[in-house]
Protein backbone atom coordinates (compact mmCIF):
# COMPACT_ATOMS: atom_id res chain seq x y z
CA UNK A 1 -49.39 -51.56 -25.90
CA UNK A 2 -50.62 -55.64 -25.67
CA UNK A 3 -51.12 -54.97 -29.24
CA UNK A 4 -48.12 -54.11 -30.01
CA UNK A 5 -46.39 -57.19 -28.01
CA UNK A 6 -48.80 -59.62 -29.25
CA UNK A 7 -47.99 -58.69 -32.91
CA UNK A 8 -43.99 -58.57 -32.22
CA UNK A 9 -44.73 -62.08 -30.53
CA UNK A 10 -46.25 -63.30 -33.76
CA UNK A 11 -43.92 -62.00 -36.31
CA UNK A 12 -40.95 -63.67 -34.19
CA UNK A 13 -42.62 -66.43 -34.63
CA UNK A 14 -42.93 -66.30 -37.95
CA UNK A 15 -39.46 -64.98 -38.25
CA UNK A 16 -37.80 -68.48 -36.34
CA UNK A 17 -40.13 -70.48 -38.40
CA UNK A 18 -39.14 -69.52 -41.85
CA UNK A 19 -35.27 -69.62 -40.78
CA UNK A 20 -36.25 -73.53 -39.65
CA UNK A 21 -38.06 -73.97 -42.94
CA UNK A 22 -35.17 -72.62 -45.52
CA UNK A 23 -32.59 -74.09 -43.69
CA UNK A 24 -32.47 -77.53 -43.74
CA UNK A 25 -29.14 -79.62 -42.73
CA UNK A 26 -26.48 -80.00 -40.33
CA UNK A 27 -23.13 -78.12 -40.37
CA UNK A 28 -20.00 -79.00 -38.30
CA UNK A 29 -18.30 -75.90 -35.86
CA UNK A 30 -14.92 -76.68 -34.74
CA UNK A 31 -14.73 -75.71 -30.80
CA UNK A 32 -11.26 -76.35 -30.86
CA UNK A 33 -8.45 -78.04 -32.82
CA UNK A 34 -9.38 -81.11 -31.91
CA UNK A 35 -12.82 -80.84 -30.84
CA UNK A 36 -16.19 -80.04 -33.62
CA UNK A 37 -19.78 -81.21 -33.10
CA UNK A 38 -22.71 -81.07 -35.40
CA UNK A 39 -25.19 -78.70 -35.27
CA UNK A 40 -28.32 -77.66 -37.70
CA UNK A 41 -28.03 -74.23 -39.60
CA UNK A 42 -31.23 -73.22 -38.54
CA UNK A 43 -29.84 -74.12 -34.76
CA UNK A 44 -26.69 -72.02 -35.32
CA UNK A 45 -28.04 -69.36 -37.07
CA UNK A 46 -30.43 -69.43 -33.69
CA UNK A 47 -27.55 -69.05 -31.29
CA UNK A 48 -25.49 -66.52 -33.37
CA UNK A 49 -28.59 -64.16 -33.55
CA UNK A 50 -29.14 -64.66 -29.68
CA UNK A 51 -25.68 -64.14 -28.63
CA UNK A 52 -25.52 -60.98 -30.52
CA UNK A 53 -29.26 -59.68 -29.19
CA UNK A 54 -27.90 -60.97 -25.55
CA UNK A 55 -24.50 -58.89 -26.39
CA UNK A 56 -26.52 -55.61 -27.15
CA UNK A 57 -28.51 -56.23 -23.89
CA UNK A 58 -25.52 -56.36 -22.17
CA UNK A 59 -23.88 -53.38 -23.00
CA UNK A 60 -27.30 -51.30 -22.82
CA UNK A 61 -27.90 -52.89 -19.75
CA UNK A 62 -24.10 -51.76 -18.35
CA UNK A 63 -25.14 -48.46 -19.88
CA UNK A 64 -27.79 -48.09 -18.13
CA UNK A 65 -26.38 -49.02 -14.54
CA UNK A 66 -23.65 -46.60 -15.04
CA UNK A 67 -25.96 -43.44 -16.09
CA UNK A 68 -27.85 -44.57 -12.80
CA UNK A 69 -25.08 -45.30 -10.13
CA UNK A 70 -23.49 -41.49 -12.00
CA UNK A 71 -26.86 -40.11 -10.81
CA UNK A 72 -26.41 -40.79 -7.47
CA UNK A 73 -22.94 -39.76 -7.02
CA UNK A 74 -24.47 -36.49 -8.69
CA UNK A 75 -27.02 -36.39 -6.31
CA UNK A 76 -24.43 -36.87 -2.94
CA UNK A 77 -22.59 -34.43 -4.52
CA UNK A 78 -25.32 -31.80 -5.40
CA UNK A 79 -26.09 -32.83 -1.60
CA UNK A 80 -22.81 -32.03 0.00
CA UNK A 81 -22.34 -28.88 -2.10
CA UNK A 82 -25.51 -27.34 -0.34
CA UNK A 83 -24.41 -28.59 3.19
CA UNK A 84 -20.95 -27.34 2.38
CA UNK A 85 -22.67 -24.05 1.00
CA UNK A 86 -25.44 -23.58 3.84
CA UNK A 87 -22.24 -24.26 6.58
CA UNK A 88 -19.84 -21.63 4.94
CA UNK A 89 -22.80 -18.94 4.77
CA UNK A 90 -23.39 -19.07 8.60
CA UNK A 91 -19.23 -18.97 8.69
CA UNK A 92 -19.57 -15.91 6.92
CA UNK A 93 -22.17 -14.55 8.85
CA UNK A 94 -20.25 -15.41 11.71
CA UNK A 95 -17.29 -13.55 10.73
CA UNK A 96 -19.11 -10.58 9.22
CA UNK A 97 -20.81 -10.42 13.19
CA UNK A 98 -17.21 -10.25 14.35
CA UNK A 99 -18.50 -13.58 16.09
CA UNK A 100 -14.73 -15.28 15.20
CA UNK A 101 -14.90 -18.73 17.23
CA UNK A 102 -18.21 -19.50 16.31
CA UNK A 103 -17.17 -18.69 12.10
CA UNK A 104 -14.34 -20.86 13.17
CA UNK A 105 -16.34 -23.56 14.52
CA UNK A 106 -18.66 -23.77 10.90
CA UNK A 107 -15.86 -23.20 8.60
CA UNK A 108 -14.11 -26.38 10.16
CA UNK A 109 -17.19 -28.67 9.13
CA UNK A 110 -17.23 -26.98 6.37
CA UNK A 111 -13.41 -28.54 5.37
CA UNK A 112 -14.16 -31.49 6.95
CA UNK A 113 -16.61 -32.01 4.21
CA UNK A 114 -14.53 -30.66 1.54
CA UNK A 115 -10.84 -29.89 2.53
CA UNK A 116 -9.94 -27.28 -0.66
CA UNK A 117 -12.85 -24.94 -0.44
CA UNK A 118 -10.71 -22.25 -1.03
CA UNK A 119 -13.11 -19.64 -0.32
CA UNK A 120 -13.23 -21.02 3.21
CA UNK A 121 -9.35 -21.46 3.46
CA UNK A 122 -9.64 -17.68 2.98
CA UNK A 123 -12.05 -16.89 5.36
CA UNK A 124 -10.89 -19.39 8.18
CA UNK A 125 -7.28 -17.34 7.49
CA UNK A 126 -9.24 -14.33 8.30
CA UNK A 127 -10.46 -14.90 11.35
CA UNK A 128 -7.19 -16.92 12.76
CA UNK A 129 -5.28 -12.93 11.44
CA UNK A 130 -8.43 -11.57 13.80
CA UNK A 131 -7.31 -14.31 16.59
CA UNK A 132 -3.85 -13.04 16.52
CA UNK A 133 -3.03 -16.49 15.43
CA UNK A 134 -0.79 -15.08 12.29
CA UNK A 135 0.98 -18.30 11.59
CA UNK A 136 -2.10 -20.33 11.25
CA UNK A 137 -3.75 -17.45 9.05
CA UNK A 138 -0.59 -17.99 6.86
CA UNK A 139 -0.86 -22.16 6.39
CA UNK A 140 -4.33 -21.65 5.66
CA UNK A 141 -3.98 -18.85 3.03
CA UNK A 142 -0.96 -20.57 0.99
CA UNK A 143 -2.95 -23.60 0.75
CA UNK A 144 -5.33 -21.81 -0.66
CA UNK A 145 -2.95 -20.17 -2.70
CA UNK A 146 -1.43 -23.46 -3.97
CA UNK A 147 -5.20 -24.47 -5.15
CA UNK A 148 -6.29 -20.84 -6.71
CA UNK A 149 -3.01 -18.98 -7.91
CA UNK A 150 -5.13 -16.82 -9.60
CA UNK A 151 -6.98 -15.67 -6.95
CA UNK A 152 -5.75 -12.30 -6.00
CA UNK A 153 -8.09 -12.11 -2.77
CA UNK A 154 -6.14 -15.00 -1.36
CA UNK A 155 -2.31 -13.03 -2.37
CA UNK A 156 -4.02 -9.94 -0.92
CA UNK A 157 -4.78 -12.16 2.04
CA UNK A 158 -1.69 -13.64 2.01
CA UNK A 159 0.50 -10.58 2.04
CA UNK A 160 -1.60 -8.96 5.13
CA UNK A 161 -0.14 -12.12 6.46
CA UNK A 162 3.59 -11.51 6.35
CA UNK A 163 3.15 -8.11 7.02
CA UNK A 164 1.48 -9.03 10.64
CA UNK A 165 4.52 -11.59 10.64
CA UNK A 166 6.82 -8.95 9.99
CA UNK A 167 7.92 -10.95 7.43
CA UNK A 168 8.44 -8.29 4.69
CA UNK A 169 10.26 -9.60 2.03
CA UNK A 170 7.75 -12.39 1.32
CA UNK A 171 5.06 -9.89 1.64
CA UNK A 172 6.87 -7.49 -1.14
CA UNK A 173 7.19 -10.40 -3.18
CA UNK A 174 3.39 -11.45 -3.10
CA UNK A 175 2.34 -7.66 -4.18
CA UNK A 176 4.73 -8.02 -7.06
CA UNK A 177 3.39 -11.04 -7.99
CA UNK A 178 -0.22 -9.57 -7.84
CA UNK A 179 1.34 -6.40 -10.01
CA UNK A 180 2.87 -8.77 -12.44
CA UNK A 181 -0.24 -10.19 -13.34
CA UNK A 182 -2.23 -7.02 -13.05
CA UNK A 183 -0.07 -4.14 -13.90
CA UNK A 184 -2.31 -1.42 -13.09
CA UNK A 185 -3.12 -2.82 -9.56
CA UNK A 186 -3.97 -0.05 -7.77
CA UNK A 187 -4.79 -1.68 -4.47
CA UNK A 188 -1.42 -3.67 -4.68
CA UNK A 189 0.67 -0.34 -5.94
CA UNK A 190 -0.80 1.53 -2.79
CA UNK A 191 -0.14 -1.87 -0.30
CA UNK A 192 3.66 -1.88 -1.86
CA UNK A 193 4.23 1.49 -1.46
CA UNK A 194 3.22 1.82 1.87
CA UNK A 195 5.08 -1.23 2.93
CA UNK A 196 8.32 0.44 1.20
CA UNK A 197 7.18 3.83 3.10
CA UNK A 198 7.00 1.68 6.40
CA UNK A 199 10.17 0.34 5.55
CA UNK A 200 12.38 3.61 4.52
CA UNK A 201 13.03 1.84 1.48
CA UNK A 202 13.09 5.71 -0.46
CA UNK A 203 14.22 4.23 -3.52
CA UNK A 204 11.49 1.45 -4.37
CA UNK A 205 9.30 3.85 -2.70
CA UNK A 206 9.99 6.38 -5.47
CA UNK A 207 9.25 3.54 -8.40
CA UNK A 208 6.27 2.58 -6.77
CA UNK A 209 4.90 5.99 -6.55
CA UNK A 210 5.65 6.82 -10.09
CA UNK A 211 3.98 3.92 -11.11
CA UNK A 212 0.72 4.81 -8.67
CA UNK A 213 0.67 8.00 -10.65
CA UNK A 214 0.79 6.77 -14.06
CA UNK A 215 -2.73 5.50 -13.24
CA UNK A 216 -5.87 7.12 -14.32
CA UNK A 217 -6.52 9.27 -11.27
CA UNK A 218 -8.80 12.54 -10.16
CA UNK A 219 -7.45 15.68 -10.13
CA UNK A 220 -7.15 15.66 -6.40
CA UNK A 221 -5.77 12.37 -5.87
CA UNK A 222 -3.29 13.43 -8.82
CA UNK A 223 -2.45 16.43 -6.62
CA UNK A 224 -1.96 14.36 -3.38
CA UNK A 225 -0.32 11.58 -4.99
CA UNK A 226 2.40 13.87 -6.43
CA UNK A 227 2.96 15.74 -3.66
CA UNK A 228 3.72 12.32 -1.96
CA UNK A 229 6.22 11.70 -4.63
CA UNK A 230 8.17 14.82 -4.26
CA UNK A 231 7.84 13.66 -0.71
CA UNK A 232 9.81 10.57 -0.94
CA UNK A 233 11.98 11.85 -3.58
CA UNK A 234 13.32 14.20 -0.91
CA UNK A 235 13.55 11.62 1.88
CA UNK A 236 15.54 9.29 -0.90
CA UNK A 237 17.93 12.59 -1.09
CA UNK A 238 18.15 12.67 2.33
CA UNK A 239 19.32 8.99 2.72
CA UNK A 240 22.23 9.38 -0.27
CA UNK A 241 23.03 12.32 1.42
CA UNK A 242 23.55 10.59 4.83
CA UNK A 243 25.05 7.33 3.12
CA UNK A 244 27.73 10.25 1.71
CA UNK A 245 27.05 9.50 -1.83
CA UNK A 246 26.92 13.23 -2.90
CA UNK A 247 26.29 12.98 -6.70
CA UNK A 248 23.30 11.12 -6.05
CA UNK A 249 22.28 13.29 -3.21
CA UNK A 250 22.82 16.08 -5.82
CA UNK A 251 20.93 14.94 -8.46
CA UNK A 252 17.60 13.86 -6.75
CA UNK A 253 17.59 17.06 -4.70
CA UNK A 254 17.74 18.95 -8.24
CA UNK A 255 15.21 16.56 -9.47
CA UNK A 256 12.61 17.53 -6.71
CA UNK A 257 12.92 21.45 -7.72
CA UNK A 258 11.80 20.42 -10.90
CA UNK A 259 9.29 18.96 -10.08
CA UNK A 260 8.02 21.93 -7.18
CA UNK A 261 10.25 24.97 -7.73
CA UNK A 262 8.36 25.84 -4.07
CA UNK A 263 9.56 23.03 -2.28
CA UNK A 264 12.05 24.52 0.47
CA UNK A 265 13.86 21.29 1.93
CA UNK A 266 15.32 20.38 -1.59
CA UNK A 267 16.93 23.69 -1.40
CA UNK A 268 18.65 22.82 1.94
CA UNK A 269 19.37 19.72 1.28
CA UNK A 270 20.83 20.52 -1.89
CA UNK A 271 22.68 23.39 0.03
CA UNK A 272 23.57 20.68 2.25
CA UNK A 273 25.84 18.46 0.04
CA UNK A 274 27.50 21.76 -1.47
CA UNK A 275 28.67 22.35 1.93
CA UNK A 276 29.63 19.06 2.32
CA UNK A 277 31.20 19.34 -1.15
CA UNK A 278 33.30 22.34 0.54
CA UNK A 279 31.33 24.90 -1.63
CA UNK A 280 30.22 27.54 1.15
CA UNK A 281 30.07 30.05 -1.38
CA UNK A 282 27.38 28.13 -4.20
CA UNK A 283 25.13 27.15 -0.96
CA UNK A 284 24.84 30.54 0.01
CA UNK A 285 24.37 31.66 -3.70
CA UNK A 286 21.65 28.61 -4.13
CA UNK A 287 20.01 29.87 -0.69
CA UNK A 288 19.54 33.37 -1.60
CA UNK A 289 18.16 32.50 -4.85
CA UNK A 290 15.78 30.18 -3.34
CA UNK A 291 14.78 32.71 -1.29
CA UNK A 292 13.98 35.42 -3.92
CA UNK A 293 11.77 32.64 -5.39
CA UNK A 294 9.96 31.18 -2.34
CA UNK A 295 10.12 34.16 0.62
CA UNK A 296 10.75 31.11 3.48
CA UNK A 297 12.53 32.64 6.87
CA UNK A 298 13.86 29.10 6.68
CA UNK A 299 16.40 29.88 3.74
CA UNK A 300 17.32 33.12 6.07
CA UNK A 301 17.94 31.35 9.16
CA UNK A 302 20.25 29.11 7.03
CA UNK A 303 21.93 31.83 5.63
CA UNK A 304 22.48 33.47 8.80
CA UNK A 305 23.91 30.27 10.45
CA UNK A 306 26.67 30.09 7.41
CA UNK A 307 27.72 33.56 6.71
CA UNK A 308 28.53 33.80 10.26
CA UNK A 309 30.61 30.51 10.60
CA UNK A 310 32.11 31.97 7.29
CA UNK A 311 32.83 34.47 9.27
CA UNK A 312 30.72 37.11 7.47
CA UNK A 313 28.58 38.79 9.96
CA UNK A 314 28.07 41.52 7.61
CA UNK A 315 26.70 39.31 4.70
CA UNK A 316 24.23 37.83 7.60
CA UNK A 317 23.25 41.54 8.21
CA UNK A 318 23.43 42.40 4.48
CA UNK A 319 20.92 39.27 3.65
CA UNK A 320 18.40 40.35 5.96
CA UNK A 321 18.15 44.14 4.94
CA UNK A 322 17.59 43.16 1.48
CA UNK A 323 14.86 40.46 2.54
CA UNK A 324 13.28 43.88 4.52
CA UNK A 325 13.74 46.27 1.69
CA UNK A 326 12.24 43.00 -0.82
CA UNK A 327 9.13 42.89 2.38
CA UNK A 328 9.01 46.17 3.78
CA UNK A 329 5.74 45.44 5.57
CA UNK A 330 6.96 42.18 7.37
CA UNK A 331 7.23 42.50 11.08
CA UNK A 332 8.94 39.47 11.38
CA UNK A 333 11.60 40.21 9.18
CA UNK A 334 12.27 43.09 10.69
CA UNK A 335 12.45 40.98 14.25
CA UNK A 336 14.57 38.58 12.66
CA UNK A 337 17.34 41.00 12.05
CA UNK A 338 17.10 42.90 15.34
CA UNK A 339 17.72 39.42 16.65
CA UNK A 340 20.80 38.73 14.46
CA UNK A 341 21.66 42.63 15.58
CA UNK A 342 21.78 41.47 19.44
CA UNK A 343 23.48 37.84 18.52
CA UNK A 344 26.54 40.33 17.31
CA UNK A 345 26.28 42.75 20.14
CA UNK A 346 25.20 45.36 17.82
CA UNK A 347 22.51 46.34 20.69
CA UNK A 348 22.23 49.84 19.29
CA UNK A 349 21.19 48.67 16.11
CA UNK A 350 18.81 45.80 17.62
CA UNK A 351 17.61 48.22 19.60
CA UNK A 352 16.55 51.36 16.53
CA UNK A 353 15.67 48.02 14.38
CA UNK A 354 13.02 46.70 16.80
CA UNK A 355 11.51 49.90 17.96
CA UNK A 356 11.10 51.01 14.24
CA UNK A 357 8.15 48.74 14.17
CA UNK A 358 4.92 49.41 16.01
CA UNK A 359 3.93 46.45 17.20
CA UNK A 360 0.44 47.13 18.27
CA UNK A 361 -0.97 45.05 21.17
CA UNK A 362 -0.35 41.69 19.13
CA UNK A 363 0.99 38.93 21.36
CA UNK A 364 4.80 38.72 20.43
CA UNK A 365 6.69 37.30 23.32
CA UNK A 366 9.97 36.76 21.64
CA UNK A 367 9.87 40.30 20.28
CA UNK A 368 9.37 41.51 24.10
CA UNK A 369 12.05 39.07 25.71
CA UNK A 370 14.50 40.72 23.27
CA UNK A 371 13.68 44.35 23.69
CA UNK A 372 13.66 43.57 27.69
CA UNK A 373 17.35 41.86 27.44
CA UNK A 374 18.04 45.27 25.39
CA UNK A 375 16.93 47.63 27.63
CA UNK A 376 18.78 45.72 30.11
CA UNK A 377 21.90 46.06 28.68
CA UNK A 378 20.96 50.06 28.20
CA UNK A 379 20.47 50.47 31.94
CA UNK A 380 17.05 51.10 31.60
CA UNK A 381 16.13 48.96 34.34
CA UNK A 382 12.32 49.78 34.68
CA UNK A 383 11.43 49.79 30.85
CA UNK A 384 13.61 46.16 30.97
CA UNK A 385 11.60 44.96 33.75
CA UNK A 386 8.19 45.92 31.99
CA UNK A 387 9.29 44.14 28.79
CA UNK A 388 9.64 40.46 30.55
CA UNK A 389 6.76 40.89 32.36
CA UNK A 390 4.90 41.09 28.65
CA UNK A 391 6.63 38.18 27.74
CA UNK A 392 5.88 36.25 31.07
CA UNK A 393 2.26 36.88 30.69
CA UNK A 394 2.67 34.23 27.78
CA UNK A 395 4.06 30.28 29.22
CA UNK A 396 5.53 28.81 26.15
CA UNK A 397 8.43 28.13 25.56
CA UNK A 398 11.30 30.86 24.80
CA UNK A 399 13.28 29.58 21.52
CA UNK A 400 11.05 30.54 18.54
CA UNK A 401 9.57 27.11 17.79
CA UNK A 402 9.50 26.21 13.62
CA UNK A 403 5.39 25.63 13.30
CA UNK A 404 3.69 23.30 10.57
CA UNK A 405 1.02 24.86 8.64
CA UNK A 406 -0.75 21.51 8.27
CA UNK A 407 -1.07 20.40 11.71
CA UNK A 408 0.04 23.36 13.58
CA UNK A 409 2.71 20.99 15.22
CA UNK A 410 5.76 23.12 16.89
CA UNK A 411 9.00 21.75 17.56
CA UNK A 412 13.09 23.65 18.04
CA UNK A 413 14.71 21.21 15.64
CA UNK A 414 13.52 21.95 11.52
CA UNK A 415 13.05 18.88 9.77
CA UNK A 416 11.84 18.66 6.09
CA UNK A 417 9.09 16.66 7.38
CA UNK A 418 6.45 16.82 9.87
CA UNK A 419 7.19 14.33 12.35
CA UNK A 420 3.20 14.25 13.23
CA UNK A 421 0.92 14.64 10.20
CA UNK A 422 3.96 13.55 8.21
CA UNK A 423 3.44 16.04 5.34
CA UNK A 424 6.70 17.56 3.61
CA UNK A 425 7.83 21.18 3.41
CA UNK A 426 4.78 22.21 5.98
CA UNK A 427 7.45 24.01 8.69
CA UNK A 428 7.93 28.28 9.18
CA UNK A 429 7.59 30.17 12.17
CA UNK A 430 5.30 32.44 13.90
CA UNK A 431 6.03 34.61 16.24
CA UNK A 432 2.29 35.32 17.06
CA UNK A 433 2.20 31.41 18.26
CA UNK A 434 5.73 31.35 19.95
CA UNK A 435 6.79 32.10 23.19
């Protein structure tokens, strides 16, 4: 390396020597308009080739202070991205531990150091939602929002939000945001929908279904799925029928039996706006039809109810012997019109209708209160007497109770739903279970 420095040394030398040497003589440089002096080629040459080394030096030398004073501000940064990182990971820990004041506690130095970590905005939103402290949850969340809008954990987040709010609309509009960036959402289509379900909103509840299903699905969460769509396709029936808007009651109902030719309240309810149409006769035509397709004692009971407002005990009666002749081995048809029998004072005809059928020693209560109110009105005081005490023996209650099949769930007034496992068309009766 001297080597090399005393050689470069020498052939400088040489260099300034020979530029001395071959130019000889004075030249005049003009500092100004008014203003020259006189200086020797070789002496200007000199200071030209100086200025211009010095110049290069200058901007290397700049270079090089700016490539070192970028490494350090690489290094704080590299620096406060692993104290930023090392404080959010014992945040997270924190939270994961349920441990919510102390996660609070790190992700706060953790903004301190860097105020749009969004991944901590999140998780700080988290726990406040945990805290109860909903509106805090939400600042935190649509900041984070406003920095990531991409970031779908943060909408999801977000949404949660308004929903603990019970700020709904702004909630619907954040999963339809998510949905219109990701069509095929299927966390967000499930979120919506039950939000709409929560809501009674039947209509965007139907949509949102429809679209649920029109994702790639198993077999068995196809077959739950739709079931929940004929489901809420009923309940939206339901509503245009209460609203009075008929024609739309009319054609949803009729939709549904397409869809499940098995599914009993459509037929009501589409029996339901005939009647309010003022079409007795094309309900009871729709009923009987329904019931030659799907056997429910439901249809019958409705039947029942209208032919003898109409007036028309004997199509009641007629309805039922055709149901028995159709069943011949069902008990509880047989019960059912011995009952409608009594209900006209026809207590002869209960009476041979009920004592046709042998009932065994199965636990009918209902079947025992009636033939004990029969006998009573016979005379036959003793036989009356020994009838209630059967049905006494059992302490439910006396109407015959509609039971769901689901959730065994019993109840006097039929709805099309189960009001406690929720499922649709679940409700019949069983005179084993009632009392």
């Amino acid at each position: 390396m001297r080597y090399v420095i005393t050689v470069l040394v020498i052939l400088t030398a040489v260099f300034v020597l020979l530029i001395v040497e071959f130019n000889q003589g004075t030249m005049t440089v003009n500092l100004t308009p008014s203003k020259a002096t006189e200086l020797s080629k070789a002496s200007f040459f000199l200071i030209s080739l100086l200025t211009g080394a010095g110049l290069v030096l200058f901007l290397y030398l700049m270079r090089d202070i700016r490539r070192f004073l970028r490494g350090l501000r690489v290094q704080r940064e590299q620096k406060k991205r692993a104290k930023v990182q090392e404080l959010y990971t014992k945040g997270l820990n924190a939270l994961l531990a349920k441990r919510n004041p102390e996660a609070l506690a790190f992700f706060q130095r953790v903004l301190s150091l860097d105020p749009n970590h969004v991944d901590t905005l999140l998780r700080m939103g988290i726990t406040q939602l945990r805290e109860k402290n909903v509106q805090e949850a939400v600042r935190l969340h649509l900041k984070a929002w406003n920095l990531d809008r991409h970031n779908q954990e943060v909408m999801f987040s977000l949404a949660a939000d308004y929903e603990e709010s019970k700020r709904f609309d702004e909630a619907i509009k954040m999963y339809r945001e998510i949905l219109d960036k990701d069509h095929s959402n299927i966390t967000a289509l499930i979120r919506l929908r039950d939000l709409y379900h929560r809501l009674n909103q039947w209509e965007e509840l139907s949509e949102t279904q429809g679209r649920l299903l029109a994702n790639p699905l198993s077999a068995q969460e196809l077959d739950i799925e739709h079931r929940k769509l004929i489901g809420f396709k009923y309940e939206l029936g339901r509503s245009h029928l209460e609203a009075g808007d008929l024609e739309r009651a009319k054609k949803v109902f009729r939709g549904v039996i397409k869809l499940d030719k098995d599914f009993v309240p459509a037929y009501l309810g589409l029996g339901e706006v005939m009647l309010e149409e003022g079409k007795p006769r094309e309900a009871g035509e729709l009923w009987e039809k329904a019931y030659k397709l799907t056997s429910s004692v439901l249809l019958l009971h409705r039947l029942e109810d209208l032919y003898l407002k109409q007036g028309e005990p004997g199509s009641a009666i007629e309805i039922y012997k055709k149901a028995v002749t159709w069943k011949p081995q069902d008990t509880g048809l047989k019960f059912f019109l011995g009952k409608l029998y009594y209900r006209l004072e026809m207590v002869d005809e209960a009476f041979d209708t009920l004592t046709s059928v042998d009932w065994g020693d199965r636990e009918y209560p209902d079947v025992h209160k009636l033939l004990g109110n029969i006998y009573l009105r016979r005379g036959s005081l003793g036989l009356a007497a020994s009838e209630f005490k059967k049905a006494l023996r059992f302490k439910k209650q006396v109407i015959v109770p509609y039971f769901c099949s689901n959730c065994q769930y019993n109840t006097t007034e039929w709805s099309g739903r189960c009001p406690n496992c929720g499922k649709w068309n679940t409700f019949g009766v069983n005179l084993e279970k009632s009392s």
